[in-house]
N, C-alpha and C. Protein backbone atom coordinates (compact mmCIF):
# COMPACT_ATOMS: atom_id res chain seq x y z
N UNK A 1 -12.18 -16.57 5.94
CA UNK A 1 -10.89 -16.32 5.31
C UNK A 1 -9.84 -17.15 6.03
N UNK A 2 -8.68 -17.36 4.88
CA UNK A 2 -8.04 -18.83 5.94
C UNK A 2 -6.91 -17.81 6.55
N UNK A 3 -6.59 -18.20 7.64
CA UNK A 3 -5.56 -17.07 8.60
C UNK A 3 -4.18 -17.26 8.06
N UNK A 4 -3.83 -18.20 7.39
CA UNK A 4 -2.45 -18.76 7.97
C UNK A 4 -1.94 -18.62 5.87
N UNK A 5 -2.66 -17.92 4.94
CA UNK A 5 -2.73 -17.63 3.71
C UNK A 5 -2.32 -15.94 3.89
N UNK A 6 -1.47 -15.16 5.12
CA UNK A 6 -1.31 -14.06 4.98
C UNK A 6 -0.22 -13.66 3.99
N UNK A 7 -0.70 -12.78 2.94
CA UNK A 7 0.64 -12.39 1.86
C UNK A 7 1.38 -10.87 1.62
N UNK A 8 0.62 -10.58 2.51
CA UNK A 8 0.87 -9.06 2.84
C UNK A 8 0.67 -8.13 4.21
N UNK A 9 1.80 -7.32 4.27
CA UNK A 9 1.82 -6.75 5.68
C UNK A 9 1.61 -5.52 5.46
N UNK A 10 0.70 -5.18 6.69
CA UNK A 10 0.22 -3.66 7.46
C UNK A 10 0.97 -3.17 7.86
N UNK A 11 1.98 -1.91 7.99
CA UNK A 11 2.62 -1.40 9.25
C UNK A 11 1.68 -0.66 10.13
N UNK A 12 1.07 0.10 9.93
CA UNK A 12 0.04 0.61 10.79
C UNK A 12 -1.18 1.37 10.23
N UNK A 13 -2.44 0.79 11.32
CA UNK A 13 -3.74 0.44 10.68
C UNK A 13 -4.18 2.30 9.63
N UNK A 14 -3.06 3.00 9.79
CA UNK A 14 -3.87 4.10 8.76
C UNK A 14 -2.93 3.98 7.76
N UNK A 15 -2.50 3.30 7.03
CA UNK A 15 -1.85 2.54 5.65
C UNK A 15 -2.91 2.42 4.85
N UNK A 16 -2.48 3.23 3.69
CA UNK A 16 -3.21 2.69 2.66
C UNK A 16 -2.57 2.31 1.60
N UNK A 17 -1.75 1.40 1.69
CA UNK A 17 -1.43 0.45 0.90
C UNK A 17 -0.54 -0.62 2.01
N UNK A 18 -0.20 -2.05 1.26
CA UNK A 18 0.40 -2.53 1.95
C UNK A 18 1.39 -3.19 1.15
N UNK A 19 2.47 -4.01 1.52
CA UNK A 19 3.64 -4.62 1.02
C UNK A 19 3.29 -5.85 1.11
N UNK A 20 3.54 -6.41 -0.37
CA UNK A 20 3.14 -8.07 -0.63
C UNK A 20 4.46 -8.49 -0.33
N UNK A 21 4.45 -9.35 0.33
CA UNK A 21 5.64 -10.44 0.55
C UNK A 21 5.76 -11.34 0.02
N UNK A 22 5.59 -11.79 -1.37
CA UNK A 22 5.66 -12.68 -1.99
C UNK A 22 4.86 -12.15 -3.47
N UNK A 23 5.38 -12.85 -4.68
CA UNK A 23 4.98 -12.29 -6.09
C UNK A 23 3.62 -12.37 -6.10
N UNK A 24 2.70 -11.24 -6.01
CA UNK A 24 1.29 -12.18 -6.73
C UNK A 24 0.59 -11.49 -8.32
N UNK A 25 0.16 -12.00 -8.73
CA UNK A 25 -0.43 -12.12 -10.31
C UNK A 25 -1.94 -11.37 -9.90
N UNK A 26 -2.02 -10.99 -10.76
CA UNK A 26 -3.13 -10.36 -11.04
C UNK A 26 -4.77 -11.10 -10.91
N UNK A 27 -5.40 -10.91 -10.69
CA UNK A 27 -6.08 -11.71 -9.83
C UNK A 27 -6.45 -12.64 -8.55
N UNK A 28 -4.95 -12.56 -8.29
CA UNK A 28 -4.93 -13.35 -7.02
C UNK A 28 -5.89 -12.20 -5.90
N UNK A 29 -5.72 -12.87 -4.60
CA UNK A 29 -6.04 -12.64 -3.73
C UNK A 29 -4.85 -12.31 -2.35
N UNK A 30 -5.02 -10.89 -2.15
CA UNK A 30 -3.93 -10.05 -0.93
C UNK A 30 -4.60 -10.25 0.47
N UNK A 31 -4.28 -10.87 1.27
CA UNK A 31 -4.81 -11.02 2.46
C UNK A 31 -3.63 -10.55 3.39
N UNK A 32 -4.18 -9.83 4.22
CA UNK A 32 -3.23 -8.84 5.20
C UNK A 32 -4.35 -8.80 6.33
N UNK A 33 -3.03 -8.14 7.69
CA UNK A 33 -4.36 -7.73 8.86
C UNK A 33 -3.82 -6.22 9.11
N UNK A 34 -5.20 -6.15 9.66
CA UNK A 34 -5.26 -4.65 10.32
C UNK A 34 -6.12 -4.98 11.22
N UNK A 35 -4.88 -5.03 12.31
CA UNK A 35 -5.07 -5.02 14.10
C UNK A 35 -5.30 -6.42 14.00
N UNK A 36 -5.95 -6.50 14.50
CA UNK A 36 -6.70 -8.18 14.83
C UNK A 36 -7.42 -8.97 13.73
N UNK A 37 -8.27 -7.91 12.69
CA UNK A 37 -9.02 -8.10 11.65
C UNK A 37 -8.35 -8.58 10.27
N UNK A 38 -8.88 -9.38 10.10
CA UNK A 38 -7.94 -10.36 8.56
C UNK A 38 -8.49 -9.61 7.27
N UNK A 39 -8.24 -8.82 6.51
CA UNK A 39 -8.97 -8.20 5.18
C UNK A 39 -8.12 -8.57 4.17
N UNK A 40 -8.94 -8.49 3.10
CA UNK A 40 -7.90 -8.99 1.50
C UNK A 40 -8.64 -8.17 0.73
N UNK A 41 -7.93 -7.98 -0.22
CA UNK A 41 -7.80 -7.32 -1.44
C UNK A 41 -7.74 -8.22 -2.71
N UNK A 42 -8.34 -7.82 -3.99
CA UNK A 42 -7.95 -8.63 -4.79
C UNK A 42 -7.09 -7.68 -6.29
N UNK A 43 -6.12 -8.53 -6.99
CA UNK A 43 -4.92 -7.61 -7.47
C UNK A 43 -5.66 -7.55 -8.57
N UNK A 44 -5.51 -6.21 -9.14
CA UNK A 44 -6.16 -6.11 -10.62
C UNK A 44 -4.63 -5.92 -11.58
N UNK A 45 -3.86 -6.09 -10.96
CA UNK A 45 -2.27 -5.85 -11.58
C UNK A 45 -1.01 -7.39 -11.18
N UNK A 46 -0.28 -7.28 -11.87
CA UNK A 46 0.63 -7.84 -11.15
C UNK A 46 1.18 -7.20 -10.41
N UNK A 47 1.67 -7.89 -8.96
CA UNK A 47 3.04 -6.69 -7.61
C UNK A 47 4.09 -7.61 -7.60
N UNK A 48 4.94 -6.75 -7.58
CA UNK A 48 6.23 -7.77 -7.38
C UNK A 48 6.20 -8.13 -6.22
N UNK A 49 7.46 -8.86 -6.02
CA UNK A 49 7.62 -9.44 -4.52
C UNK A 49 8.02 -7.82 -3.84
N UNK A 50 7.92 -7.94 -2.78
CA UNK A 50 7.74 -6.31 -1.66
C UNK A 50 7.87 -5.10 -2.35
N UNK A 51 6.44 -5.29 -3.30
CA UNK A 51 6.21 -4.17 -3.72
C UNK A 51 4.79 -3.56 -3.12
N UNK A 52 4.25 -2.60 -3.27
CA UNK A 52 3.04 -1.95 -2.43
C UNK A 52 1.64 -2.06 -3.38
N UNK A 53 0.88 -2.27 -2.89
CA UNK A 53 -0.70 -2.40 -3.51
C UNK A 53 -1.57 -1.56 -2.91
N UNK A 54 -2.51 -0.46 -3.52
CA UNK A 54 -3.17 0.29 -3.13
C UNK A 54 -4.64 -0.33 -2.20
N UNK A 55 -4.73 -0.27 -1.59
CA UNK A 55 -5.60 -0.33 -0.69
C UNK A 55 -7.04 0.69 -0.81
N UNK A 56 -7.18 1.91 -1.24
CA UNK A 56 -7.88 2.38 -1.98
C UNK A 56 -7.62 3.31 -3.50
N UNK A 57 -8.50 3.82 -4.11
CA UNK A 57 -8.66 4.37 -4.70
C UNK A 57 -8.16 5.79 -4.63
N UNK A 58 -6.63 5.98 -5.66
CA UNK A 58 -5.60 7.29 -5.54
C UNK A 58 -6.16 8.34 -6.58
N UNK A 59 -6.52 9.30 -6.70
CA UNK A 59 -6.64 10.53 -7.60
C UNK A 59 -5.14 10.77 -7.73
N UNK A 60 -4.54 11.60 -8.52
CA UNK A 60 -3.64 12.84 -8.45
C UNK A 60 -3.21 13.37 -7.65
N UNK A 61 -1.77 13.25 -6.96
CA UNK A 61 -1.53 13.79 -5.83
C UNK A 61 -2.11 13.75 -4.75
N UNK A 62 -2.95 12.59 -4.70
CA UNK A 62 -3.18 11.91 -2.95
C UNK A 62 -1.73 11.14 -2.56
N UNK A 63 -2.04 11.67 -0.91
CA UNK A 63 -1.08 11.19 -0.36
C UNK A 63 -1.00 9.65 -0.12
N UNK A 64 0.31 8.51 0.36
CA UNK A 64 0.38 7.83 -0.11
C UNK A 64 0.94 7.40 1.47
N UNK A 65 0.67 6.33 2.08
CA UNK A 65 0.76 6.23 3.77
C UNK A 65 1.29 4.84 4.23
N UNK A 66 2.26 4.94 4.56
CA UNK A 66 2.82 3.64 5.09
C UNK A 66 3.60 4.13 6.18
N UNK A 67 3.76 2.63 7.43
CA UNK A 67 4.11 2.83 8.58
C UNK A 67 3.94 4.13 9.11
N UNK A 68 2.07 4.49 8.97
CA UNK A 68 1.50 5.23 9.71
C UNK A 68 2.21 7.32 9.23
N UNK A 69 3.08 7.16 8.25
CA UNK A 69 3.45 8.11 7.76
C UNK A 69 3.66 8.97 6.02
N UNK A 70 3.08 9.53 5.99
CA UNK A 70 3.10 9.79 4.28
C UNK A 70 4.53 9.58 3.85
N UNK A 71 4.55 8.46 2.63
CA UNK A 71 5.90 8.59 2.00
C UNK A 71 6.08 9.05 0.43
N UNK A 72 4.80 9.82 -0.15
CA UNK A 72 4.87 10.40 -1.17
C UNK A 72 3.21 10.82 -1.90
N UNK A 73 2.83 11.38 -2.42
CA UNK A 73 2.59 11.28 -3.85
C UNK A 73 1.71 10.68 -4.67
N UNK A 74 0.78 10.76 -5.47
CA UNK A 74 1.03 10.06 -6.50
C UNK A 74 0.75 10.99 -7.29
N UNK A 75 1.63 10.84 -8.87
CA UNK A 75 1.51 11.13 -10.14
C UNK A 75 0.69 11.31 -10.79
N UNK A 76 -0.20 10.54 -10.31
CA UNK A 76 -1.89 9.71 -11.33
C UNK A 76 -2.15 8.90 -10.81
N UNK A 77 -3.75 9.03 -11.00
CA UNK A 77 -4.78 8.20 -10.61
C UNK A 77 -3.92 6.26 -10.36
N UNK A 78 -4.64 6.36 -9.24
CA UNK A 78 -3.92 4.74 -8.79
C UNK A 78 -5.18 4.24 -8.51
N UNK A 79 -5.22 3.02 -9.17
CA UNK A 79 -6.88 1.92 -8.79
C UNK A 79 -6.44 1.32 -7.49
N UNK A 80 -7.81 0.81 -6.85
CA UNK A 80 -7.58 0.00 -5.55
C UNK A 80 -7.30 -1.31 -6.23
N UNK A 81 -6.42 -1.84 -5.62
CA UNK A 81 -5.85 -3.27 -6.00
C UNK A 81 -4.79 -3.01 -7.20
N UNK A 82 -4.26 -2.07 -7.34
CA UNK A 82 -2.72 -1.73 -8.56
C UNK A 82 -1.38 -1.37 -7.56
N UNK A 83 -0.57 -1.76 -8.64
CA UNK A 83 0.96 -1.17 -7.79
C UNK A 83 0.99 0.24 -7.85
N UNK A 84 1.84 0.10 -6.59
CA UNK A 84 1.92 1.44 -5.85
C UNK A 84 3.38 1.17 -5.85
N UNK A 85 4.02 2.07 -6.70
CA UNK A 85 5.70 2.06 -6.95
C UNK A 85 6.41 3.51 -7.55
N UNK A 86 7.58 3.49 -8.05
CA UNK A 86 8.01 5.19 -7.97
C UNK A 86 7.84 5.31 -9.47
N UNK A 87 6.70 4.23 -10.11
CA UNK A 87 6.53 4.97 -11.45
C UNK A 87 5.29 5.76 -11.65
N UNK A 88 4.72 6.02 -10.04
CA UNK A 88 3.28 6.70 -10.08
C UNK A 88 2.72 7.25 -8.60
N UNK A 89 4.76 7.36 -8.18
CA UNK A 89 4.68 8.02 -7.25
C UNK A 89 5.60 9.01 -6.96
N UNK A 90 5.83 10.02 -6.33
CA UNK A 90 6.77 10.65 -5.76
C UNK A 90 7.16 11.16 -4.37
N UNK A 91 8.60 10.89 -3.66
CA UNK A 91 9.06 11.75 -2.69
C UNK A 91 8.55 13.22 -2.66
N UNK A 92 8.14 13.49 -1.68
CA UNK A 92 7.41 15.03 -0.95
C UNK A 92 8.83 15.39 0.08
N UNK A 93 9.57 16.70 0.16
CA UNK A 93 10.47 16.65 0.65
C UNK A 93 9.79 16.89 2.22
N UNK A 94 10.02 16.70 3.33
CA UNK A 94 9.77 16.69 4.51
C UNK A 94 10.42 18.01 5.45
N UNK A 95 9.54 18.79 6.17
CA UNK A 95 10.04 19.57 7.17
C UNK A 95 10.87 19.37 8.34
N UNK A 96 11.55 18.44 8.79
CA UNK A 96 11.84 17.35 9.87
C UNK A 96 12.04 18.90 11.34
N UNK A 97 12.94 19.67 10.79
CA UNK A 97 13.07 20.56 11.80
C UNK A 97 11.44 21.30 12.69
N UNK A 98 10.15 21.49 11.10
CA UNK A 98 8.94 21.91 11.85
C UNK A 98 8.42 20.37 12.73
N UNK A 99 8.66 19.88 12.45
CA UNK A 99 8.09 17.93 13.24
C UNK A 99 8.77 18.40 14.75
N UNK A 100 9.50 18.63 15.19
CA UNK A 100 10.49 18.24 16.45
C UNK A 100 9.57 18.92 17.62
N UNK A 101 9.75 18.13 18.54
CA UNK A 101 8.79 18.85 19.60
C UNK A 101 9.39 18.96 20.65
């Protein structure tokens, strides 16, 4: 895999999805790292530019994980390699006061 073809970023390695940095088309090819390791994905959708791509396979209300923290939801079933956006996702309101240690 060529290193220097990266089009998408990890925030942290328990993400399951990641943010394309640049438009890609459907079929292309998502190459991102996790940790040291170079992995790609290939888009079965179009993503916009910094929009999110599923990384696996979403049922119904699986949670949805970026920068190592749930940020919602989903609505419905999400394929691996589709956008991951707020038309098939939702905000979960957060406990912040039970979090504090």
């Amino acid at each position: 895999m060529e290193t220097g073809k990266i089009n998408a970023l990890m925030m942290e390695e328990t993400d399951n999805v990641v943010t394309c940095v640049m438009e890609i088309k459907k079929g292309d090819t998502v190459v991102y790292r996790k940790g040291d390791t170079y992995c790609s994905i290939e888009a079965l959708e179009d993503i916009p530019y910094c929009h999110k791509i599923a990384l696996i396979p979403f049922d119904e209300g699986d949670e949805v994980v970026k920068y190592g923290e749930m940020i919602g939801r989903t609505n419905r079933a999400i394929g691996k390699g589709c956008l991951v956006n707020h038309e098939n996702i939702y905000s979960v309101p957060r406990d912040y006061e039970s979090e504090m240690v």
